[in-house]
N, C-alpha and C. Protein backbone atom coordinates (compact mmCIF):
# COMPACT_ATOMS: atom_id res chain seq x y z
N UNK A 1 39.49 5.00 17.73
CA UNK A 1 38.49 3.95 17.59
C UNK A 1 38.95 2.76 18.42
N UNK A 2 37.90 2.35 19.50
CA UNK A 2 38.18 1.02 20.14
C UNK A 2 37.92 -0.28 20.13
N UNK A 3 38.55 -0.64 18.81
CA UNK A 3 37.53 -1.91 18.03
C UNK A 3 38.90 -2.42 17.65
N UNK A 4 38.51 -4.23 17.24
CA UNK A 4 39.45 -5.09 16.67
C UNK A 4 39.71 -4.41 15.77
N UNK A 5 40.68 -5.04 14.68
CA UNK A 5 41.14 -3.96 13.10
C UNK A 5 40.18 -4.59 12.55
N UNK A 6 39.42 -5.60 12.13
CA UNK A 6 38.60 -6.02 11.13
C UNK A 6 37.44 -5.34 11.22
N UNK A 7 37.15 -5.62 12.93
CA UNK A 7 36.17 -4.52 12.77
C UNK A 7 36.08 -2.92 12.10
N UNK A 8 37.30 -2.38 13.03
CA UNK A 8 37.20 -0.91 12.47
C UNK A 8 37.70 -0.50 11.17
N UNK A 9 38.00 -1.85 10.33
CA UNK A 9 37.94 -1.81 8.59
C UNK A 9 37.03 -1.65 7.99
N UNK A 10 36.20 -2.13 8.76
CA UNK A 10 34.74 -2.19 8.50
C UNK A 10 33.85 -1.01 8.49
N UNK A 11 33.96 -1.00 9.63
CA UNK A 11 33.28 0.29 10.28
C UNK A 11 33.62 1.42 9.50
N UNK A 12 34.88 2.02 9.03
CA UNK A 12 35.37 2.60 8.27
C UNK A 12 35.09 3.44 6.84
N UNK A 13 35.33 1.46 6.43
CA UNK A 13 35.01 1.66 4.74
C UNK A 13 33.20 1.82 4.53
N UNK A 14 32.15 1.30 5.48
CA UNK A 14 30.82 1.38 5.96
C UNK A 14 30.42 3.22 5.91
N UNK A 15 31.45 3.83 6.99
CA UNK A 15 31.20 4.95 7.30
C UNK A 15 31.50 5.92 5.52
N UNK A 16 32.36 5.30 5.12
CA UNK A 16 32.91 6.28 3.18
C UNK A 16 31.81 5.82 2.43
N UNK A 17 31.58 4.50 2.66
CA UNK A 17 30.41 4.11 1.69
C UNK A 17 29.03 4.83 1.62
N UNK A 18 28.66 5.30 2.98
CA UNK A 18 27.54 5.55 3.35
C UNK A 18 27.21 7.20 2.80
N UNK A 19 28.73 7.81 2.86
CA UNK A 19 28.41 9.25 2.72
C UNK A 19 28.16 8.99 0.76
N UNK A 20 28.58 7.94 0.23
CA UNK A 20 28.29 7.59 -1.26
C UNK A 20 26.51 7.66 -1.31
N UNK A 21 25.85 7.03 -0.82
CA UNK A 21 24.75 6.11 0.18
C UNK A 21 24.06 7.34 0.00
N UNK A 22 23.96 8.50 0.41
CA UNK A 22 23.19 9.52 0.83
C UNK A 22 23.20 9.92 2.52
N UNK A 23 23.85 9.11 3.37
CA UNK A 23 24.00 9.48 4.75
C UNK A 23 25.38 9.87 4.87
N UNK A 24 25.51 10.24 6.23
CA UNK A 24 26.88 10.80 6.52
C UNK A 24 27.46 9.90 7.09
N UNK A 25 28.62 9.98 7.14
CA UNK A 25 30.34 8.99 7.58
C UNK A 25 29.69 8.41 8.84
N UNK A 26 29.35 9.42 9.98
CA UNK A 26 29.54 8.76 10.97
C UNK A 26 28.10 8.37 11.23
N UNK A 27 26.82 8.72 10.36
CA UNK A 27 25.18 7.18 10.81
C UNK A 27 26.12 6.55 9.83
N UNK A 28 27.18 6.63 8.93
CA UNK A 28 27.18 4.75 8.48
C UNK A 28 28.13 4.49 9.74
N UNK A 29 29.36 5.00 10.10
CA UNK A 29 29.47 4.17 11.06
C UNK A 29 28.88 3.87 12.04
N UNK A 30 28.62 3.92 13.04
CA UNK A 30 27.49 4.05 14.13
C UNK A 30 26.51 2.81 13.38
N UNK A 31 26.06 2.63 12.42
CA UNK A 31 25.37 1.54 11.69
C UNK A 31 26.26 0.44 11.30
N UNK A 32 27.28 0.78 11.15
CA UNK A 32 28.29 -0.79 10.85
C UNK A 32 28.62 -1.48 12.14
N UNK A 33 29.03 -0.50 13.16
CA UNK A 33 29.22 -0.84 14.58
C UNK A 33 27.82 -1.86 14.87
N UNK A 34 26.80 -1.04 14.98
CA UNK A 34 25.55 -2.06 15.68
C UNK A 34 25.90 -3.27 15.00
N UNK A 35 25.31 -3.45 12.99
CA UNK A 35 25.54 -3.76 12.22
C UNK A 35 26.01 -5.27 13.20
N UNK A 36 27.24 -5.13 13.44
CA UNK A 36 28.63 -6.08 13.86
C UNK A 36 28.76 -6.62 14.82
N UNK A 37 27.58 -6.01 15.69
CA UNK A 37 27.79 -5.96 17.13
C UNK A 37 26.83 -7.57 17.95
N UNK A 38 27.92 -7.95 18.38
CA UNK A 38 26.56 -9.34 18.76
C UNK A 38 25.67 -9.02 20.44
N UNK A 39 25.49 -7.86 20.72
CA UNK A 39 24.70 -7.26 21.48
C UNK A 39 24.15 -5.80 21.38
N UNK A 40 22.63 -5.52 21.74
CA UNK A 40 22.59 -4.14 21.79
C UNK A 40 23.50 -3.21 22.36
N UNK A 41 24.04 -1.84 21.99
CA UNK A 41 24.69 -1.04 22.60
C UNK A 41 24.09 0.13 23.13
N UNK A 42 24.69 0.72 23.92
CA UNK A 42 23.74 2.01 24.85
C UNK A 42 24.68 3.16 23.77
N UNK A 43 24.10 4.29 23.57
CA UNK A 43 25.31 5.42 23.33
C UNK A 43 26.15 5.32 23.50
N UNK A 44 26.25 5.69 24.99
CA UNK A 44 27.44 5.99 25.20
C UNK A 44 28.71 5.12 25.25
N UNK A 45 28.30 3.65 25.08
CA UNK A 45 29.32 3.07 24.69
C UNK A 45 29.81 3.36 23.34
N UNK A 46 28.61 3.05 22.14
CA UNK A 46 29.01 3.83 20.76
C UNK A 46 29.92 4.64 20.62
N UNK A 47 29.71 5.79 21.45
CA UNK A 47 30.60 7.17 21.37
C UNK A 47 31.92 6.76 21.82
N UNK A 48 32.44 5.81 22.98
CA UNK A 48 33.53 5.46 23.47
C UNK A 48 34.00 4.88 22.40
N UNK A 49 33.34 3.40 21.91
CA UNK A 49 33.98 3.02 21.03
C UNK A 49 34.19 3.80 19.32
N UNK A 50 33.86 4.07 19.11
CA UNK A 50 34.18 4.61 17.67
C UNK A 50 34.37 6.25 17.57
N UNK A 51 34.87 6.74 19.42
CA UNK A 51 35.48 8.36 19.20
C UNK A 51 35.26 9.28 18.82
N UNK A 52 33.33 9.11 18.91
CA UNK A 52 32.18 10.58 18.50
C UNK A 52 32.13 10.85 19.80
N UNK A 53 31.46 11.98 19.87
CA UNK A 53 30.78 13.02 20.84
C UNK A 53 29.57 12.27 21.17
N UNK A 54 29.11 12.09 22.25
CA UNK A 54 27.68 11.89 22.80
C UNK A 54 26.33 12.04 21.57
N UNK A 55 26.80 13.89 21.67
CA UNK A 55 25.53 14.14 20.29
C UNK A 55 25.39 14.21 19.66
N UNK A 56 26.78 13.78 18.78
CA UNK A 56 26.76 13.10 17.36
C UNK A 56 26.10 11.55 17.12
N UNK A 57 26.54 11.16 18.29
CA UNK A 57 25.96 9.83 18.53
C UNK A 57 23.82 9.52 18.15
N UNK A 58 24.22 10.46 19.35
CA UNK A 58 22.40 10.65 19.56
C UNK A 58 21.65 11.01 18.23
N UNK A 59 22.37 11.64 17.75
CA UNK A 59 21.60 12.64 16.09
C UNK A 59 21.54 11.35 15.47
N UNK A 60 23.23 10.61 15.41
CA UNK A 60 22.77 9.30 14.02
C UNK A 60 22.13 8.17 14.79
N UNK A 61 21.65 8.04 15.85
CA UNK A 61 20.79 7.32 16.17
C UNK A 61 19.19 7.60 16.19
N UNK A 62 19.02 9.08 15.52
CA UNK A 62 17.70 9.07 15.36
C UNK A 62 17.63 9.32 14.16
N UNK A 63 18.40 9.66 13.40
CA UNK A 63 18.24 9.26 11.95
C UNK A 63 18.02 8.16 11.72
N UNK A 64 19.07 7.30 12.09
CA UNK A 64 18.64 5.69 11.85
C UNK A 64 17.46 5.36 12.17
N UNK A 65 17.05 5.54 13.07
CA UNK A 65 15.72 5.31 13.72
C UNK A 65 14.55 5.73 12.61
N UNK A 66 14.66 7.00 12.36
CA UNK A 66 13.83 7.66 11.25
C UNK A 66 13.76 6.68 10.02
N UNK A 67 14.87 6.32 10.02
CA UNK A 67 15.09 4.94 8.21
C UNK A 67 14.36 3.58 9.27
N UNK A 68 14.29 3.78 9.85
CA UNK A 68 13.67 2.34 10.82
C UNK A 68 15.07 1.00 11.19
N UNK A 69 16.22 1.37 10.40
CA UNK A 69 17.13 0.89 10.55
C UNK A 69 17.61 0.60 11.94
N UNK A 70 17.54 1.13 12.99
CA UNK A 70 17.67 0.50 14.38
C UNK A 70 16.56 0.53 15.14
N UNK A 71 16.62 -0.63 16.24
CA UNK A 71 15.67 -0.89 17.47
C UNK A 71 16.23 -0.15 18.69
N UNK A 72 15.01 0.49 19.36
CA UNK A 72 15.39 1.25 20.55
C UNK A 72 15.20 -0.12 21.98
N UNK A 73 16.36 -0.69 22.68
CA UNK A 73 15.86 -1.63 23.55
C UNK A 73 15.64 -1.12 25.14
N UNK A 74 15.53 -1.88 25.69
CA UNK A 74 15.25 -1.66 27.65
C UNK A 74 16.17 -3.18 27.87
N UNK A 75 17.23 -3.16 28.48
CA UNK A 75 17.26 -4.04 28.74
C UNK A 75 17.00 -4.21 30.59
N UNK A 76 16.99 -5.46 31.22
CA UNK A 76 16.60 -6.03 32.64
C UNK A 76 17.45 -5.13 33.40
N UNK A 77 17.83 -4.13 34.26
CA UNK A 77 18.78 -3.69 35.51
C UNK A 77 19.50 -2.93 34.57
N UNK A 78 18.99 -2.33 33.15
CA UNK A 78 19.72 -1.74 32.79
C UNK A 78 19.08 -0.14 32.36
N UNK A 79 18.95 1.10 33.12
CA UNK A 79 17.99 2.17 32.82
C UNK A 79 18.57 2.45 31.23
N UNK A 80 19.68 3.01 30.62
CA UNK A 80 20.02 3.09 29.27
C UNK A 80 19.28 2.36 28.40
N UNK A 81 19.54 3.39 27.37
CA UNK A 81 18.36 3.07 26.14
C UNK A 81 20.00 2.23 25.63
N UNK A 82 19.17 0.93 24.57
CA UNK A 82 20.41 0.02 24.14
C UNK A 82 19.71 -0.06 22.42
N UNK A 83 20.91 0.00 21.54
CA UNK A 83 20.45 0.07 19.61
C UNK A 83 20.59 -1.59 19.58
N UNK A 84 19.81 -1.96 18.45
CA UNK A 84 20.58 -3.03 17.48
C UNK A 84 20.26 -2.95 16.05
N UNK A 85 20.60 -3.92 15.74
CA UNK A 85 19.90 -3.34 13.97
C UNK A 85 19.01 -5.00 13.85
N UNK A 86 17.79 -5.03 12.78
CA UNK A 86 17.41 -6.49 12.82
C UNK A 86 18.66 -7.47 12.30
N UNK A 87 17.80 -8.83 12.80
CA UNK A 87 19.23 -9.58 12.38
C UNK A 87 19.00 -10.28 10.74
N UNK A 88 18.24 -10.41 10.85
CA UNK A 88 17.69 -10.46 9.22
C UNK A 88 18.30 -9.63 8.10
N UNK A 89 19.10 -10.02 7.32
CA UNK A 89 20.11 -8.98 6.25
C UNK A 89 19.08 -8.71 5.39
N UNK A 90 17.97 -9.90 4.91
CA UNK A 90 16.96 -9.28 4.07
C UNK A 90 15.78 -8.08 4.43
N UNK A 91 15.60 -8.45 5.48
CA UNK A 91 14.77 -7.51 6.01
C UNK A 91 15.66 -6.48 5.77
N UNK A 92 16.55 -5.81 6.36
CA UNK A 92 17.36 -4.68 6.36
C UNK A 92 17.13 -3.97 4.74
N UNK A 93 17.40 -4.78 4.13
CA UNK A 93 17.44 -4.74 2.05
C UNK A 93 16.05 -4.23 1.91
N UNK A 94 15.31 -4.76 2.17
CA UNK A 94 13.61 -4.27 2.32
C UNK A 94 13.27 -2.69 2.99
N UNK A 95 14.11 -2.92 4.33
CA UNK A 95 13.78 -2.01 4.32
C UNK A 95 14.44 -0.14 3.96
N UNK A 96 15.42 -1.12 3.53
CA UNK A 96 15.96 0.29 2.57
C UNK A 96 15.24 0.81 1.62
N UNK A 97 15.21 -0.02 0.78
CA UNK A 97 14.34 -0.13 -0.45
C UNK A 97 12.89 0.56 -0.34
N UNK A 98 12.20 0.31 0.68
CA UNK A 98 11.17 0.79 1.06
C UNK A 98 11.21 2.44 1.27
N UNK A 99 12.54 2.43 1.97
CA UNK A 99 12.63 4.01 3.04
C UNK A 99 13.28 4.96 1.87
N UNK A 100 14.12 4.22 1.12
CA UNK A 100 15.00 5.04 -0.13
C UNK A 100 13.85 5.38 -1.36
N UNK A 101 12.59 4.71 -1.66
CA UNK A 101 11.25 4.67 -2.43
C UNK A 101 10.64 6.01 -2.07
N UNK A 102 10.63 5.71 -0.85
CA UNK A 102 9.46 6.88 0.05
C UNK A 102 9.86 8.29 -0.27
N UNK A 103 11.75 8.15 -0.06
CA UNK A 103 11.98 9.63 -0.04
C UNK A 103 12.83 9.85 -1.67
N UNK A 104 12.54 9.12 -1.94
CA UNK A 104 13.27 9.54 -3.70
C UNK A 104 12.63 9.27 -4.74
N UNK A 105 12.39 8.37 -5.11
CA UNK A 105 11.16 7.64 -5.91
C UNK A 105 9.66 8.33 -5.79
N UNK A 106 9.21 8.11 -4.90
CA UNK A 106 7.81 8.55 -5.04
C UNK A 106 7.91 9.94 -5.26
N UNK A 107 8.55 11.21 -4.66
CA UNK A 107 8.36 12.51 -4.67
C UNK A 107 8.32 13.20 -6.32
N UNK A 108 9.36 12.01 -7.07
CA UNK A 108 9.36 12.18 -8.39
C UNK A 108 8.46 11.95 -9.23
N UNK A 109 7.78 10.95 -8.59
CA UNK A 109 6.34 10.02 -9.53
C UNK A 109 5.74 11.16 -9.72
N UNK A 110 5.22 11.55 -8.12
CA UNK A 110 3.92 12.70 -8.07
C UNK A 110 4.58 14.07 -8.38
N UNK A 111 6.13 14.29 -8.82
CA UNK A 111 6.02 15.76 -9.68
C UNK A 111 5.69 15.19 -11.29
N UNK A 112 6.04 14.19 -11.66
CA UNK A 112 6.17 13.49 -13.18
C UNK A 112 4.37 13.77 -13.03
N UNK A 113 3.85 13.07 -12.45
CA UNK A 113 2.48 12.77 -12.34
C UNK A 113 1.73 14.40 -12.78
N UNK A 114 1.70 14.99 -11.45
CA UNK A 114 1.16 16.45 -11.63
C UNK A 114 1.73 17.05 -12.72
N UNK A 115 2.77 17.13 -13.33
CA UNK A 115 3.42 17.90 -14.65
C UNK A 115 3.15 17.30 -15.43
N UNK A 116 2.60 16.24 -15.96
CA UNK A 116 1.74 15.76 -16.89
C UNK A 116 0.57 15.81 -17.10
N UNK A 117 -0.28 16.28 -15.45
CA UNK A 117 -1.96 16.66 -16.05
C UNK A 117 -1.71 18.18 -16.13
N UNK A 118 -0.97 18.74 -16.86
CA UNK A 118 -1.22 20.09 -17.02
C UNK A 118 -0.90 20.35 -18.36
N UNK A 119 -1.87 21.14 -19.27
CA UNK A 119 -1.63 21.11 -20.71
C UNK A 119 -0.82 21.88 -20.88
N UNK A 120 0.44 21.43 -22.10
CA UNK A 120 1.37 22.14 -22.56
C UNK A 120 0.87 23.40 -23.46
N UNK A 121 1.94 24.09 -23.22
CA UNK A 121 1.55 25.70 -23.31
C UNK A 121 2.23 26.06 -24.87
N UNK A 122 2.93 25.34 -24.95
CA UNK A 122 4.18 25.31 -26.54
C UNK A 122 4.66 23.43 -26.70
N UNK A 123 5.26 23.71 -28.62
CA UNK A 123 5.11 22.52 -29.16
C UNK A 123 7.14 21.96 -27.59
N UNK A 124 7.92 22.94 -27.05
CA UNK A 124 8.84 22.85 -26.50
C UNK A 124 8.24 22.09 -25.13
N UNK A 125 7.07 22.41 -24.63
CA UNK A 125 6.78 21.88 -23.65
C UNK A 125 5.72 20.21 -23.80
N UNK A 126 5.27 20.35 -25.05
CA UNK A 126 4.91 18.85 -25.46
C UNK A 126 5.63 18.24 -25.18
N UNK A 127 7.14 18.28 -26.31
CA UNK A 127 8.07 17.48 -26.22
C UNK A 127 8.77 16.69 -24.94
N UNK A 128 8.10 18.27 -23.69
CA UNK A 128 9.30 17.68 -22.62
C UNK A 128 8.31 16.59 -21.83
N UNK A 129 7.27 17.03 -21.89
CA UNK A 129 6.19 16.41 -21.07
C UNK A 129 6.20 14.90 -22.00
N UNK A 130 6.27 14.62 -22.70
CA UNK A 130 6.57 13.45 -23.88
C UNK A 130 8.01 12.75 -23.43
N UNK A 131 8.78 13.53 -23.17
CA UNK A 131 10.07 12.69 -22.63
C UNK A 131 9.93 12.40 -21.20
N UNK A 132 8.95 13.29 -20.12
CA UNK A 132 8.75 12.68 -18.34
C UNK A 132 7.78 11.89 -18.62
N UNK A 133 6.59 11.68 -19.66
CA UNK A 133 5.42 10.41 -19.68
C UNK A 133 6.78 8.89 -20.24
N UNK A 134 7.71 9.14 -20.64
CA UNK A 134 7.96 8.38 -20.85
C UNK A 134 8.97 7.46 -19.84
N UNK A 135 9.48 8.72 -19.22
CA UNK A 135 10.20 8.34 -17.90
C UNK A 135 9.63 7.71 -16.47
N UNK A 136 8.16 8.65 -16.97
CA UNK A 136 7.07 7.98 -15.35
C UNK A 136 6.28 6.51 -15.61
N UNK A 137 6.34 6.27 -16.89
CA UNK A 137 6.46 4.68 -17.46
C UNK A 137 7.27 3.65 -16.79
N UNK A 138 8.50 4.53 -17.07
CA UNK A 138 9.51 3.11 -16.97
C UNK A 138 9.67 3.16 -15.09
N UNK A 139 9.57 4.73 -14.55
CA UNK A 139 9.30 4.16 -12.97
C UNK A 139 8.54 3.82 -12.57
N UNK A 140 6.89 3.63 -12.84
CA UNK A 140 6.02 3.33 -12.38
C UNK A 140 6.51 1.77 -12.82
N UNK A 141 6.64 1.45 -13.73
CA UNK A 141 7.20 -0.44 -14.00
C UNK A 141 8.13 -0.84 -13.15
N UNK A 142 9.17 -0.49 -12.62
CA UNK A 142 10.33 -0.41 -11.59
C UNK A 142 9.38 -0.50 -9.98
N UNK A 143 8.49 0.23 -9.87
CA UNK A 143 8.53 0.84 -8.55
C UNK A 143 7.03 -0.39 -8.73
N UNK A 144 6.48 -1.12 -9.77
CA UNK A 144 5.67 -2.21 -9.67
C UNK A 144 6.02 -3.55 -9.33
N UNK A 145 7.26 -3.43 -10.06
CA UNK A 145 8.09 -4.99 -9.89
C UNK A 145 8.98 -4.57 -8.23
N UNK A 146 9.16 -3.72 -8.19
CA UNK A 146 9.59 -3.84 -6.61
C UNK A 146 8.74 -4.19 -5.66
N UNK A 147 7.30 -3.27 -5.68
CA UNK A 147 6.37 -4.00 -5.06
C UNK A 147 6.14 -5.57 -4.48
N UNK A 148 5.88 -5.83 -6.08
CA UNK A 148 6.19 -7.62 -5.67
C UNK A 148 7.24 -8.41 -5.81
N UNK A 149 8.14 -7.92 -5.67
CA UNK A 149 9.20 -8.54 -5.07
C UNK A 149 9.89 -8.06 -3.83
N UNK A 150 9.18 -7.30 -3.10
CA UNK A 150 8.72 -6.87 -1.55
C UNK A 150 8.50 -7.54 -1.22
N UNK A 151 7.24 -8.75 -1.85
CA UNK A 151 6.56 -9.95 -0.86
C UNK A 151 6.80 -10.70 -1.35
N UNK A 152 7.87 -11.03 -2.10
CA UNK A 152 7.84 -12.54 -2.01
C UNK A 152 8.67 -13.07 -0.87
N UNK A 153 8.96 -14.14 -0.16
CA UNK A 153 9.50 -14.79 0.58
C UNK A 153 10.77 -14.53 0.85
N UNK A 154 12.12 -14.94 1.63
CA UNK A 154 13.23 -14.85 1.39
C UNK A 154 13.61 -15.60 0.63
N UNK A 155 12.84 -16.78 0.44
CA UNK A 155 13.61 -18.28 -0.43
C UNK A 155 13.71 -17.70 -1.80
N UNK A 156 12.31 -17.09 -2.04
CA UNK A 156 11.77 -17.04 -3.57
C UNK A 156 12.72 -15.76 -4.19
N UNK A 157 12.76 -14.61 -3.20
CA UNK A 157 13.57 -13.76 -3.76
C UNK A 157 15.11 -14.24 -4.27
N UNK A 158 16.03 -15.18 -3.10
CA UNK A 158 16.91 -15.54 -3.33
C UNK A 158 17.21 -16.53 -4.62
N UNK A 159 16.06 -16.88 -4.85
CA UNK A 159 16.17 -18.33 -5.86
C UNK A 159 16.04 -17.43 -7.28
N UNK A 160 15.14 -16.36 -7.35
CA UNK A 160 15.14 -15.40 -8.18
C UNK A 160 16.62 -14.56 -8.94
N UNK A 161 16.49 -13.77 -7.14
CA UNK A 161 18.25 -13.45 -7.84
C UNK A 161 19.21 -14.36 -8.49
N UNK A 162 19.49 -15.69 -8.03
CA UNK A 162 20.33 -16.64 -8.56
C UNK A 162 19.81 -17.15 -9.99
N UNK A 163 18.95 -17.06 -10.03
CA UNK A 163 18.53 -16.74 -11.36
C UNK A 163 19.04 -15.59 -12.81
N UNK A 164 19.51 -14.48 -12.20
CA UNK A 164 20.06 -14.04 -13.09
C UNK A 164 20.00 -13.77 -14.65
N UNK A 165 20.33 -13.86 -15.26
CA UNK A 165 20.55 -13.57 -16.79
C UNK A 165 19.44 -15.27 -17.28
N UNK A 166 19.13 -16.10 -16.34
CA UNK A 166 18.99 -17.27 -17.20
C UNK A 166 17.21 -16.71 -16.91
N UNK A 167 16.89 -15.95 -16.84
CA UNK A 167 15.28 -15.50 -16.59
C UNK A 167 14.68 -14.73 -17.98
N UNK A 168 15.60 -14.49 -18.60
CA UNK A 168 15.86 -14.11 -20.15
C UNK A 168 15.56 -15.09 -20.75
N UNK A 169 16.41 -16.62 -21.05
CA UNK A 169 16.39 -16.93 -21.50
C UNK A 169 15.08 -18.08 -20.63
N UNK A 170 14.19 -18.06 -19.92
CA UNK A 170 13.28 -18.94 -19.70
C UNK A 170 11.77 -17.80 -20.61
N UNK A 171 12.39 -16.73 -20.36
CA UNK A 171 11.23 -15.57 -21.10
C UNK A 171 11.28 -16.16 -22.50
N UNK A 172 12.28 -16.44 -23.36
CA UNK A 172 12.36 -16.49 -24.57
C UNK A 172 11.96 -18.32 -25.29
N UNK A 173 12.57 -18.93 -24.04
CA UNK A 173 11.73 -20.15 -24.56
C UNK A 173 10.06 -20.52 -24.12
N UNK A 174 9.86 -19.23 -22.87
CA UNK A 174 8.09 -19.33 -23.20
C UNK A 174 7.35 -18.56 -24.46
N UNK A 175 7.98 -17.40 -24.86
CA UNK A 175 7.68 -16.72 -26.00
C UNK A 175 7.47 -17.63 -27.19
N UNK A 176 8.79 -19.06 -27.27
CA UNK A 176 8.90 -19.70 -28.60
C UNK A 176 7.96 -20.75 -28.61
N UNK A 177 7.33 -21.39 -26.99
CA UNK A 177 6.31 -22.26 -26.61
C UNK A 177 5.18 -21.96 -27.23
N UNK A 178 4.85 -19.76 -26.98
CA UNK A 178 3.58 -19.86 -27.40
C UNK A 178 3.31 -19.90 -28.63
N UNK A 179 4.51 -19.38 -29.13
CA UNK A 179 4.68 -19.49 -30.50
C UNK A 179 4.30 -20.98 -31.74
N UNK A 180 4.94 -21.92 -30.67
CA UNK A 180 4.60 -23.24 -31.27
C UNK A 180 2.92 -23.83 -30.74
N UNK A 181 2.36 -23.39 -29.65
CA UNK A 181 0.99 -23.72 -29.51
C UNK A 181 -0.42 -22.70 -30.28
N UNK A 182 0.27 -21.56 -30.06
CA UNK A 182 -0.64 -20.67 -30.68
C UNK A 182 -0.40 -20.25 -33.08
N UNK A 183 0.76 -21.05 -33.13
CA UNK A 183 1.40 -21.06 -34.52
C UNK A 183 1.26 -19.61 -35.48
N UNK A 184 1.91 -18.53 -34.27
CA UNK A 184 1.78 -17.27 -34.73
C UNK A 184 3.42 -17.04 -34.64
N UNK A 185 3.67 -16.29 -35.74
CA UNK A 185 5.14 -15.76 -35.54
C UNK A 185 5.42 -15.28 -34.41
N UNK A 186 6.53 -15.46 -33.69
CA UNK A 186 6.49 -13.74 -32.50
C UNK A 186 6.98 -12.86 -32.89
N UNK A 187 6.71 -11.55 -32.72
CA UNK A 187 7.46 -10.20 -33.44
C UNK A 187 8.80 -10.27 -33.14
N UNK A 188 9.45 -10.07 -33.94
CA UNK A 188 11.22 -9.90 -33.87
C UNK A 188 11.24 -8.21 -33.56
N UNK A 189 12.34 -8.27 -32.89
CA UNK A 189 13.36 -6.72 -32.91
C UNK A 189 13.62 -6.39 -34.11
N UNK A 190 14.02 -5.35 -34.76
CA UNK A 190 14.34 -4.58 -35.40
C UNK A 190 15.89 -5.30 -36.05
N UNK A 191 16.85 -5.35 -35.20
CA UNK A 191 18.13 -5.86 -34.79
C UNK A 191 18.00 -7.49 -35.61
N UNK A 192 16.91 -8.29 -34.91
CA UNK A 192 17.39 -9.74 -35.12
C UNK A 192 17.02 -9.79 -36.31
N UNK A 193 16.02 -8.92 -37.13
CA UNK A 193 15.46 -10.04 -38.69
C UNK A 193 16.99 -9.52 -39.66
């Protein structure tokens, strides 16, 4: 590898993470490299620097491409195709989220979905269809609140996350608001009475 050490620490622990990730070692590296890189790169520099083969190179650059994760460039006097990744870290988050939805998330909705309009055949297959309606609940709620928090802004998302645990407790003093305008108990948990 022909990189500073911070870099190729990077690049590295990027490339182990990634095979965690669902991709392989070397699209995460090849993605930490761009990732890092304060210019587009052509291949074949890629391959020089981080000690792949040409068409290992080429493969995780169209995978990436496939996740939308890199830009294909032209640069001026230069015939080579050149990568970068956007420079936007949120965008990148988006568009994972988006690309990781498409191919994991949704395929599940629409088997949950279709295996629920089909009438159970035994009281064994109620039950199970009773435990995926209850599962395609809680992803269809997940895969709603991601939605809109897809669009909200960068500010709003960020101000959100930093928000944290205290979004609980703004839920619970609007609950006790309506409680005091509307002068209805609110239902307790099970747990608190």
């Amino acid at each position: 590898m022909d990189l500073p050490p911070a870099t190729a620490a990077f690049v590295l622990h990027f490339g182990e993470m990634g095979s965690r990730w669902g991709i392989n070692r070397t699209v995460g590296q090849i993605y930490a490299l761009l990732f890092l890189s304060e210019r587009p790169l052509p291949a074949d520099e890629i391959a020089q620097k981080l000690g792949f083969s040409r068409s290992n190179v080429s493969m995780g650059l169209k995978e990436l491409e496939a996740w939308r994760l890199v830009r294909l460039q032209h640069l001026p006097g230069d015939r080579r195709e050149h990568f970068s990744t956007p420079e936007d870290v949120w965008q990148i988050v988006r568009i994972l989220a988006e690309e990781r939805r498409k191919r994991e998330v949704d395929p599940t909705l629409t088997l949950l979905r279709d295996t629920l309009m089909q009438r159970p055949a035994s009281a064994e297959e109620a039950h199970a269809q009773a435990r995926m309606q209850s599962l395609y609940e809680v992803i269809s709620l997940l895969t709603g609140w991601m939605d809109d928090v897809q669009k909200l802004p960068d500010e709003r998302l960020i101000a959100l996350l930093k928000l944290g645990g205290r979004v609980a407790r703004v839920l619970e003093a609007t609950e006790r608001f309506q409680e005091i305008v509307t002068r209805k108990p609110r239902r307790r948990a099970a747990k608190e009475g």
